[in-house]
C-alpha atoms as a PDB file:
ATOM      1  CA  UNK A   1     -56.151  29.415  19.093  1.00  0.00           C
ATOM      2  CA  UNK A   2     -60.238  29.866  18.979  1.00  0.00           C
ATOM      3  CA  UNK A   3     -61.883  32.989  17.606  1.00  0.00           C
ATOM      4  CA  UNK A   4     -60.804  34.525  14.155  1.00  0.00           C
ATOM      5  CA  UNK A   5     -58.072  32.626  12.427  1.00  0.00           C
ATOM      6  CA  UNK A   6     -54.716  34.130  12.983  1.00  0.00           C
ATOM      7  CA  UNK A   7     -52.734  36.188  10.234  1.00  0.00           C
ATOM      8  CA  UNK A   8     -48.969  36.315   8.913  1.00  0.00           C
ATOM      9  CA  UNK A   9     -46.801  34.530  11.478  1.00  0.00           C
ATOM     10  CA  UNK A  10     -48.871  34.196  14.322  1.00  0.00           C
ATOM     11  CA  UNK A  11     -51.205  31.788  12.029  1.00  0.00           C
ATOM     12  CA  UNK A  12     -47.855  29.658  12.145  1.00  0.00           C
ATOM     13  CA  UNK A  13     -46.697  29.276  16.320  1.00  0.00           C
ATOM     14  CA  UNK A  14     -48.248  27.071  18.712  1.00  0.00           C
ATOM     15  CA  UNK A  15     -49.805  28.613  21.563  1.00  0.00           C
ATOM     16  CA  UNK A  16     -48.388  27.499  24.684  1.00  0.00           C
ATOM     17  CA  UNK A  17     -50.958  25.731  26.083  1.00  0.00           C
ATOM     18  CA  UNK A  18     -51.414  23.500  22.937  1.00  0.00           C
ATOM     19  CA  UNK A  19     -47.782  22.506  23.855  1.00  0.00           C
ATOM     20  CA  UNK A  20     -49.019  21.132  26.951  1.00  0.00           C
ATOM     21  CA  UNK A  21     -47.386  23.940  29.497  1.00  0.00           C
ATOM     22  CA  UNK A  22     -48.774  25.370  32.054  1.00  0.00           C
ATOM     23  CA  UNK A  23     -49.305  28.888  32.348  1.00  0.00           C
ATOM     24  CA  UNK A  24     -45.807  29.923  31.080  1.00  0.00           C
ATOM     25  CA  UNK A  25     -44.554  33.513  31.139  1.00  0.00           C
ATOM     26  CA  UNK A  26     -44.288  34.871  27.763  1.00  0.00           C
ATOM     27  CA  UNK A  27     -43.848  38.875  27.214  1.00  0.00           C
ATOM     28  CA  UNK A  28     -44.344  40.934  23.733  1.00  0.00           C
ATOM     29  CA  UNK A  29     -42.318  43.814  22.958  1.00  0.00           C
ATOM     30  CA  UNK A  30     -43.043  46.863  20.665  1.00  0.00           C
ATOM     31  CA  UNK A  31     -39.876  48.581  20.421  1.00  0.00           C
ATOM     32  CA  UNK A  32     -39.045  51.863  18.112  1.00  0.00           C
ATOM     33  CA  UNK A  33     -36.245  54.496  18.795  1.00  0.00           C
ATOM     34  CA  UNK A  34     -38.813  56.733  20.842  1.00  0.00           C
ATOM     35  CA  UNK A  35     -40.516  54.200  22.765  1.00  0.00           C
ATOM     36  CA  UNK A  36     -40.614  50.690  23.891  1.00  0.00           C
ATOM     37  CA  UNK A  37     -44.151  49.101  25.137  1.00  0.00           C
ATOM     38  CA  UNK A  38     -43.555  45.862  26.930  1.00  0.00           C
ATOM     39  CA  UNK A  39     -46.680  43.898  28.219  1.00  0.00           C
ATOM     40  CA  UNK A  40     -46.023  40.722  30.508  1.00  0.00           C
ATOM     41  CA  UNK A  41     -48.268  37.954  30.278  1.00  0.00           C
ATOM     42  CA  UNK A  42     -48.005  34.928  32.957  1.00  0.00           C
ATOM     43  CA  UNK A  43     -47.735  34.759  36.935  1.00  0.00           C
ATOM     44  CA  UNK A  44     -48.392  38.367  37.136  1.00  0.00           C
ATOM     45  CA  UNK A  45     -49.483  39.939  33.732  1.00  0.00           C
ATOM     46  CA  UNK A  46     -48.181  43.970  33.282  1.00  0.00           C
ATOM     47  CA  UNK A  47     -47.488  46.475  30.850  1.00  0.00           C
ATOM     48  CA  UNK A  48     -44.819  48.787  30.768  1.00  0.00           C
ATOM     49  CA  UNK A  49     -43.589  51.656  28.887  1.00  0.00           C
ATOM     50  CA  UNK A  50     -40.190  53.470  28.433  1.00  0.00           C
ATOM     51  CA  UNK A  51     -39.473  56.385  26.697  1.00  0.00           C
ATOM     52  CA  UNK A  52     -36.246  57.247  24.811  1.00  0.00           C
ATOM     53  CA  UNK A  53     -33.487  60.183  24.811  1.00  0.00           C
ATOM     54  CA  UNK A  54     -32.089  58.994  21.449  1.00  0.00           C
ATOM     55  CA  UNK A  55     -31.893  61.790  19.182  1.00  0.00           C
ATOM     56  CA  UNK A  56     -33.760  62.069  15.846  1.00  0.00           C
ATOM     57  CA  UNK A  57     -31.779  60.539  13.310  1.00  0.00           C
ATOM     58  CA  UNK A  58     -31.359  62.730  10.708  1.00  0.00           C
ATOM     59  CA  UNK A  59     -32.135  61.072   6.800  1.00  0.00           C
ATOM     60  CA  UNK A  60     -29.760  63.442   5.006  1.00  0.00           C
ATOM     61  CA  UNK A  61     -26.855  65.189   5.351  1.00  0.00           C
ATOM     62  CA  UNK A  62     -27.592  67.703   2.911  1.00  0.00           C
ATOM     63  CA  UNK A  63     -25.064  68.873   0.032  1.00  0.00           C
ATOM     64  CA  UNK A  64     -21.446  67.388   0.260  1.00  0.00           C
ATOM     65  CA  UNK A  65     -18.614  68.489  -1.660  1.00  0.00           C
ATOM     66  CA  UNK A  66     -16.212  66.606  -2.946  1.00  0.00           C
ATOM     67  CA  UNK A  67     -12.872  67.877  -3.215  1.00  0.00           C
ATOM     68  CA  UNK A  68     -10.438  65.899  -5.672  1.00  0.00           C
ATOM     69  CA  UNK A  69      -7.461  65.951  -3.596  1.00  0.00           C
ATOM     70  CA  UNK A  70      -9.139  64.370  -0.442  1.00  0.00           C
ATOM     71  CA  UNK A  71      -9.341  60.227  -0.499  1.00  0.00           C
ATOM     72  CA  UNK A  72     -12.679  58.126  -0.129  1.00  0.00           C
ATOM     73  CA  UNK A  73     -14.213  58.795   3.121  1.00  0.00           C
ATOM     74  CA  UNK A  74     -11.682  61.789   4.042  1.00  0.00           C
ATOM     75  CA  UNK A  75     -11.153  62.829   7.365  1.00  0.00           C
ATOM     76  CA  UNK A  76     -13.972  64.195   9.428  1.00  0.00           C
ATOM     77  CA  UNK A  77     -16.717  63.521   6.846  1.00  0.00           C
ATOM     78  CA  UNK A  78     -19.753  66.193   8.142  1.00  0.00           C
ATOM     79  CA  UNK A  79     -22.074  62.351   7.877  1.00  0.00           C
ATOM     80  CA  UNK A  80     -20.643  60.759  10.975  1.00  0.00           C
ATOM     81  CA  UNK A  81     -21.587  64.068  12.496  1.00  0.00           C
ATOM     82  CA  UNK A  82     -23.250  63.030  15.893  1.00  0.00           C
ATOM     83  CA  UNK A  83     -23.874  59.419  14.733  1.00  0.00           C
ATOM     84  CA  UNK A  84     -21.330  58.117  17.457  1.00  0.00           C
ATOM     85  CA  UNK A  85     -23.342  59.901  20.388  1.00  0.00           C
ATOM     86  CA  UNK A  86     -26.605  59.145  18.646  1.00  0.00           C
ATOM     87  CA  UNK A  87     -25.423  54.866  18.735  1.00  0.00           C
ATOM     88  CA  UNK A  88     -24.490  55.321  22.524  1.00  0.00           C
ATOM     89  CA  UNK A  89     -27.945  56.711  23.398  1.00  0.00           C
ATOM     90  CA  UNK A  90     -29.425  53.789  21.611  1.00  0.00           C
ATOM     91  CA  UNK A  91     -27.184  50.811  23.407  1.00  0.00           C
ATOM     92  CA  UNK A  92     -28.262  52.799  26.557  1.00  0.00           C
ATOM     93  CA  UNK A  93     -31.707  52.313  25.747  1.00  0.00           C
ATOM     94  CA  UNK A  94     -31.881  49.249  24.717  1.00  0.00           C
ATOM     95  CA  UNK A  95     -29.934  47.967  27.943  1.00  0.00           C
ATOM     96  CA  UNK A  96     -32.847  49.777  29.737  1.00  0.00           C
ATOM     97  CA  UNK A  97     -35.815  48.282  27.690  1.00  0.00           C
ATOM     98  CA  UNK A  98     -33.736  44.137  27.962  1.00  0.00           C
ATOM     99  CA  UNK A  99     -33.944  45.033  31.965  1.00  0.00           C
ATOM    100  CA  UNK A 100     -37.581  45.468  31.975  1.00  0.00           C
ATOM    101  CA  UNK A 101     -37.915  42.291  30.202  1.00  0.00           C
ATOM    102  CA  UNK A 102     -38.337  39.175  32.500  1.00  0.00           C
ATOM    103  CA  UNK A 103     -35.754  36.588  32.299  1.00  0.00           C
ATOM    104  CA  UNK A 104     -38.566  33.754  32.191  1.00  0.00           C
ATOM    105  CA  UNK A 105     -40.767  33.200  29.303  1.00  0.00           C
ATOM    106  CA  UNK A 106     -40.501  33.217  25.398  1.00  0.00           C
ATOM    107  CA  UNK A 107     -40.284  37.185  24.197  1.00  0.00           C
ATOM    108  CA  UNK A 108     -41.447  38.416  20.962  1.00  0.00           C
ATOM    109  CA  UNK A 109     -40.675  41.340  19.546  1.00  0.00           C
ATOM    110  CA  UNK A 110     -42.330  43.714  17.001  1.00  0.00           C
ATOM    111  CA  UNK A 111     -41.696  47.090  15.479  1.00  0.00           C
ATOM    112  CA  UNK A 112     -41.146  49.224  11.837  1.00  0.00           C
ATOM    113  CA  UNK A 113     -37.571  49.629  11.680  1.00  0.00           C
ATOM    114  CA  UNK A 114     -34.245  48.036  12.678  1.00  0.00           C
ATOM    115  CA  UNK A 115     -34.563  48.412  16.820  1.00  0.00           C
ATOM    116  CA  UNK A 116     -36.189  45.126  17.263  1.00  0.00           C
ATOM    117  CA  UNK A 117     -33.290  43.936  15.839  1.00  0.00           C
ATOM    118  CA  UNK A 118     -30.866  45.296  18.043  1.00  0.00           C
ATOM    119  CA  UNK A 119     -33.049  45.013  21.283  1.00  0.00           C
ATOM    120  CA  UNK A 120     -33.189  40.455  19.795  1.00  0.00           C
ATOM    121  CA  UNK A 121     -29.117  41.102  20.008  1.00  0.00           C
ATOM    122  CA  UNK A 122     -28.963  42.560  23.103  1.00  0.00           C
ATOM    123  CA  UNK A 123     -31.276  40.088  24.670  1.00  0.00           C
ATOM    124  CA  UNK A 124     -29.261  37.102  23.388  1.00  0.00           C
ATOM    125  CA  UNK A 125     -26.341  38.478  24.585  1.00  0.00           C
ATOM    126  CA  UNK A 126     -28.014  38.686  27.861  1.00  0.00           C
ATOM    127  CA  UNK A 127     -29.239  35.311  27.716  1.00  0.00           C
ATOM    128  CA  UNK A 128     -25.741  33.600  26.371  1.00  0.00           C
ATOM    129  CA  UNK A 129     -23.710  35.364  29.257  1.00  0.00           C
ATOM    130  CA  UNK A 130     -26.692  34.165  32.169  1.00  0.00           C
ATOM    131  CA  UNK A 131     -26.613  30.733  30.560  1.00  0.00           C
ATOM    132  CA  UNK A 132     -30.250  30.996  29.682  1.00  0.00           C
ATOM    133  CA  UNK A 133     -32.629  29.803  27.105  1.00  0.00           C
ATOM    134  CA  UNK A 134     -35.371  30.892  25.565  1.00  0.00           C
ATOM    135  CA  UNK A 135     -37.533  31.842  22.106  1.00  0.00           C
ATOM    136  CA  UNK A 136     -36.639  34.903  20.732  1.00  0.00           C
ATOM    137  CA  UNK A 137     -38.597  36.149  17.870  1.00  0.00           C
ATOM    138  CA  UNK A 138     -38.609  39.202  15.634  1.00  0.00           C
ATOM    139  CA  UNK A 139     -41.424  40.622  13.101  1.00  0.00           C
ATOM    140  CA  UNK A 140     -41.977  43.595  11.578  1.00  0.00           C
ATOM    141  CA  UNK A 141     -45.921  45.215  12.492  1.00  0.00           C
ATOM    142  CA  UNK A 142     -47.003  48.926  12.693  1.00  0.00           C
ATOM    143  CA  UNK A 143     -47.461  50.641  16.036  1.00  0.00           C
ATOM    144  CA  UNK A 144     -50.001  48.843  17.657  1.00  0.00           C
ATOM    145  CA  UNK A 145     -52.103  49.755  20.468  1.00  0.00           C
ATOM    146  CA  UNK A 146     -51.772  48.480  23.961  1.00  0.00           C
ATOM    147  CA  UNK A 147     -55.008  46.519  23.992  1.00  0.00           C
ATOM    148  CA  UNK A 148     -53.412  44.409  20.410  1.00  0.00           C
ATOM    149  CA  UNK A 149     -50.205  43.983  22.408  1.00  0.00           C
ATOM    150  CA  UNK A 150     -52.091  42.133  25.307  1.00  0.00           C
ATOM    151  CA  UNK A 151     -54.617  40.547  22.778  1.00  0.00           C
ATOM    152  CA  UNK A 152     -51.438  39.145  20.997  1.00  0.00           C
ATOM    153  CA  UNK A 153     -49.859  38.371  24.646  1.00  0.00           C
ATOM    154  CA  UNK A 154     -52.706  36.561  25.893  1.00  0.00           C
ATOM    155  CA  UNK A 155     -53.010  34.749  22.197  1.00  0.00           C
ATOM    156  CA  UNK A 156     -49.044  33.849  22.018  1.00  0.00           C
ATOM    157  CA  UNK A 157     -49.624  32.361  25.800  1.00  0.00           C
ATOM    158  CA  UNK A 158     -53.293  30.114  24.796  1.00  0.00           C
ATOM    159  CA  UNK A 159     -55.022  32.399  26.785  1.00  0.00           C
ATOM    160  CA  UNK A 160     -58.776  32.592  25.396  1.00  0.00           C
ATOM    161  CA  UNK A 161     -59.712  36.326  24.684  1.00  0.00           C
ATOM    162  CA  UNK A 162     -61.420  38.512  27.666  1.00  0.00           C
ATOM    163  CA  UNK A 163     -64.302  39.672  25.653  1.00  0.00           C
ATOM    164  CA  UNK A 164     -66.420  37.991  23.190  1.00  0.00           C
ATOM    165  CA  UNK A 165     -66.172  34.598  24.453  1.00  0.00           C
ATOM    166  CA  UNK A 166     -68.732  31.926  24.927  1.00  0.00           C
ATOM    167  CA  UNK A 167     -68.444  28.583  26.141  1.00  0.00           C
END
């Protein structure tokens, strides 16, 4: 890569065109549980966004009593409240943001919490059952703009930057 030296593990990956391909489709992903941002870089670069329905997941429960006659995890504990229906609006997005996702290309995918996680599984699962292969990675970043997303796209494929280039 040319310009200002990479950081974390970007320094560490080989641009594609150092590998000797051509042009290969690569996409990045930033994925969270209210929004997805997926930008395509190859035949025909794009940038797409979806927007979830998940519902906020709620940190605390608030006070829980404990009774001494009921056993660990009693019946109907008030925690799982809504958790079930919360984990089915996720799979449902996720399935949603792997379709947008071209089937060509090496995919990386960033984000805070555990969703890029889930959205890796649900790709490879996607991959294993269309007998495909391809380089999935995960790493944790903050939210980052769409211009960083195509900066790091257009790095990740070899691609020089659009600005601030002089030959």
């Amino acid at each position: 890569m040319t310009g200002a030296p990479a950081r974390g593990a970007a320094a560490n990956r080989t641009p594609h065109s150092d590998r000797g391909d051509e042009a290969v489709p690569c996409t990045v992903v930033w994925v969270d549980a209210r929004a997805a941002t997926i930008v395509h870089w190859g035949v025909e670069p794009g940038l797409e966004r979806v927007v979830s329905d998940v519902p906020v997941h709620h940190r605390s429960t608030g006070h829980v009593r404990h009774e001494g006659g009921l056993l660990h995890g009693g019946g109907g504990a008030p925690q799982t409240a809504g958790e079930p229906r919360r984990l089915e609006h996720v799979r449902r997005y996720l399935d949603q943001v792997a379709a947008r996702i071209p089937a060509e290309g090496d995919v990386e995918i960033l984000g805070s919490g555990t969703m890029r996680y889930r959205l890796a599984v649900t790709l490879r699962h996607l991959d294993e059952h269309h007998g495909r292969q391809r380089e999935l990675r995960t790493e944790p970043a903050r939210r980052l703009t769409e211009a960083q997303l195509v900066a790091r796209a257009r790095a990740l494929n070899g691609d020089r930057p659009a600005r601030g280039y002089r030959r």
